[in-house]
Protein backbone atom coordinates (compact mmCIF):
# COMPACT_ATOMS: atom_id res chain seq x y z
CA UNK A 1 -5.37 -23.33 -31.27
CA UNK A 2 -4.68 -21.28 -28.16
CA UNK A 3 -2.83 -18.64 -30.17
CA UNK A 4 -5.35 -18.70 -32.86
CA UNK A 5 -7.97 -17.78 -30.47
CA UNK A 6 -5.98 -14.86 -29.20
CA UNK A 7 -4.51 -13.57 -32.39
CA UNK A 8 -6.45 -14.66 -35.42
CA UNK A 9 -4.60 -15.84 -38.58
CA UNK A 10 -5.33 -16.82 -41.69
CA UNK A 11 -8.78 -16.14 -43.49
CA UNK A 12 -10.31 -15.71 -39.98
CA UNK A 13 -7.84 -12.40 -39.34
CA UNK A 14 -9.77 -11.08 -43.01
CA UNK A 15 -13.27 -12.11 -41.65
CA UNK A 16 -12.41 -9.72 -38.53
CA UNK A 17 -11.47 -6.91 -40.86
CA UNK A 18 -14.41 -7.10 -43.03
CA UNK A 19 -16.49 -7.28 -39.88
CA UNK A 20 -15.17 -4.31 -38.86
CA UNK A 21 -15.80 -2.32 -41.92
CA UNK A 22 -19.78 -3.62 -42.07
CA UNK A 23 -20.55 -2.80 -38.51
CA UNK A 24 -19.11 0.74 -39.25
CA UNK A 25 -21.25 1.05 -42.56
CA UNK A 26 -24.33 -0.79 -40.90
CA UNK A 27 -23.59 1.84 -37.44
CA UNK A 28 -23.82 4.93 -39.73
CA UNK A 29 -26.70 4.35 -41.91
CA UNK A 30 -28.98 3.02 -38.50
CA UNK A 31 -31.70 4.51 -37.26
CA UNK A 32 -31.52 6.64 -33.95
CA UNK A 33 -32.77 4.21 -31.16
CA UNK A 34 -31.42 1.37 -33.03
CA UNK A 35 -29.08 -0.84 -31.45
CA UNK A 36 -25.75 -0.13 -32.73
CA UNK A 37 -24.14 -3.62 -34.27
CA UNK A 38 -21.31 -5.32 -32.89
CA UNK A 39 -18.45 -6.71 -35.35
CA UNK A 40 -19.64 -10.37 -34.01
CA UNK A 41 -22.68 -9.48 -35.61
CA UNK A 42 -21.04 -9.78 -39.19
CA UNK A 43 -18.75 -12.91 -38.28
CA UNK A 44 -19.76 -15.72 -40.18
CA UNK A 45 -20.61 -18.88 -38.41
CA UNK A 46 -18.17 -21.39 -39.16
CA UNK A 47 -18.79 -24.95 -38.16
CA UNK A 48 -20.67 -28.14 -38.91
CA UNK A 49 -22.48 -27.77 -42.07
CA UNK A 50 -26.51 -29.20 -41.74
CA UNK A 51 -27.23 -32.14 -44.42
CA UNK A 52 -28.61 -30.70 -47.10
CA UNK A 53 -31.94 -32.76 -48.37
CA UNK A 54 -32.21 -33.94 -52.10
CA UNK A 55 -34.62 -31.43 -52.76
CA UNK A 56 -32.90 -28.92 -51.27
CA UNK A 57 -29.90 -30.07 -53.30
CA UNK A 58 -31.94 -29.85 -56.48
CA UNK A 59 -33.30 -26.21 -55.43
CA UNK A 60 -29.90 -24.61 -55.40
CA UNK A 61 -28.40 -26.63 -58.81
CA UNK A 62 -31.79 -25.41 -60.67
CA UNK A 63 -31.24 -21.84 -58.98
CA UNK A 64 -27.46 -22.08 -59.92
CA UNK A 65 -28.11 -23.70 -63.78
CA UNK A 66 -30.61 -20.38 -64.57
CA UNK A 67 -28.40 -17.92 -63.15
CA UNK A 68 -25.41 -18.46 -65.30
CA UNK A 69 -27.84 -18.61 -67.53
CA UNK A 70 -28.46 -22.42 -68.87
CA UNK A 71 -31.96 -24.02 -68.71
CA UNK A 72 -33.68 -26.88 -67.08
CA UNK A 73 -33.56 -29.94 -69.61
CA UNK A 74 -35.66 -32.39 -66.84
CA UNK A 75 -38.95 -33.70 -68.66
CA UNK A 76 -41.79 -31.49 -67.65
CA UNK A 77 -40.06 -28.28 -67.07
């Protein structure tokens, strides 16, 4: 874990690459007195996941079902 956090390996080391390569883009196409990004700013945030709720569950398998293009068969929709 030491070494890990030193010299990332894995799919963390191509997280840090692609990081790299959206702070540049984001950097070029900013506005003069913006803040320039940092690469931590594109890391994603690994970790515990928050509990989804049921209708939050439902939300995302509707969203998913229409956009690869099935349809809703629940009564009333």
């Amino acid at each position: 874990m030491a070494f890990s956090q030193l010299e990332p390996f894995g799919s963390e080391a191509g997280y840090v690459g692609h990081a790299i390569t959206a702070a540049t883009i984001a950097n070029v196409h900013r506005g003069k007195r913006q803040k320039a990004y940092d690469v931590k700013d594109f890391m994603p945030q690994l970790g515990p996941k928050k509990k989804q709720t049921v209708e939050e569950m439902l939300q995302f398998a509707q969203m998913m079902t229409i956009g690869l293009g099935g349809e809703d068969k629940r009564e009333g929709r």
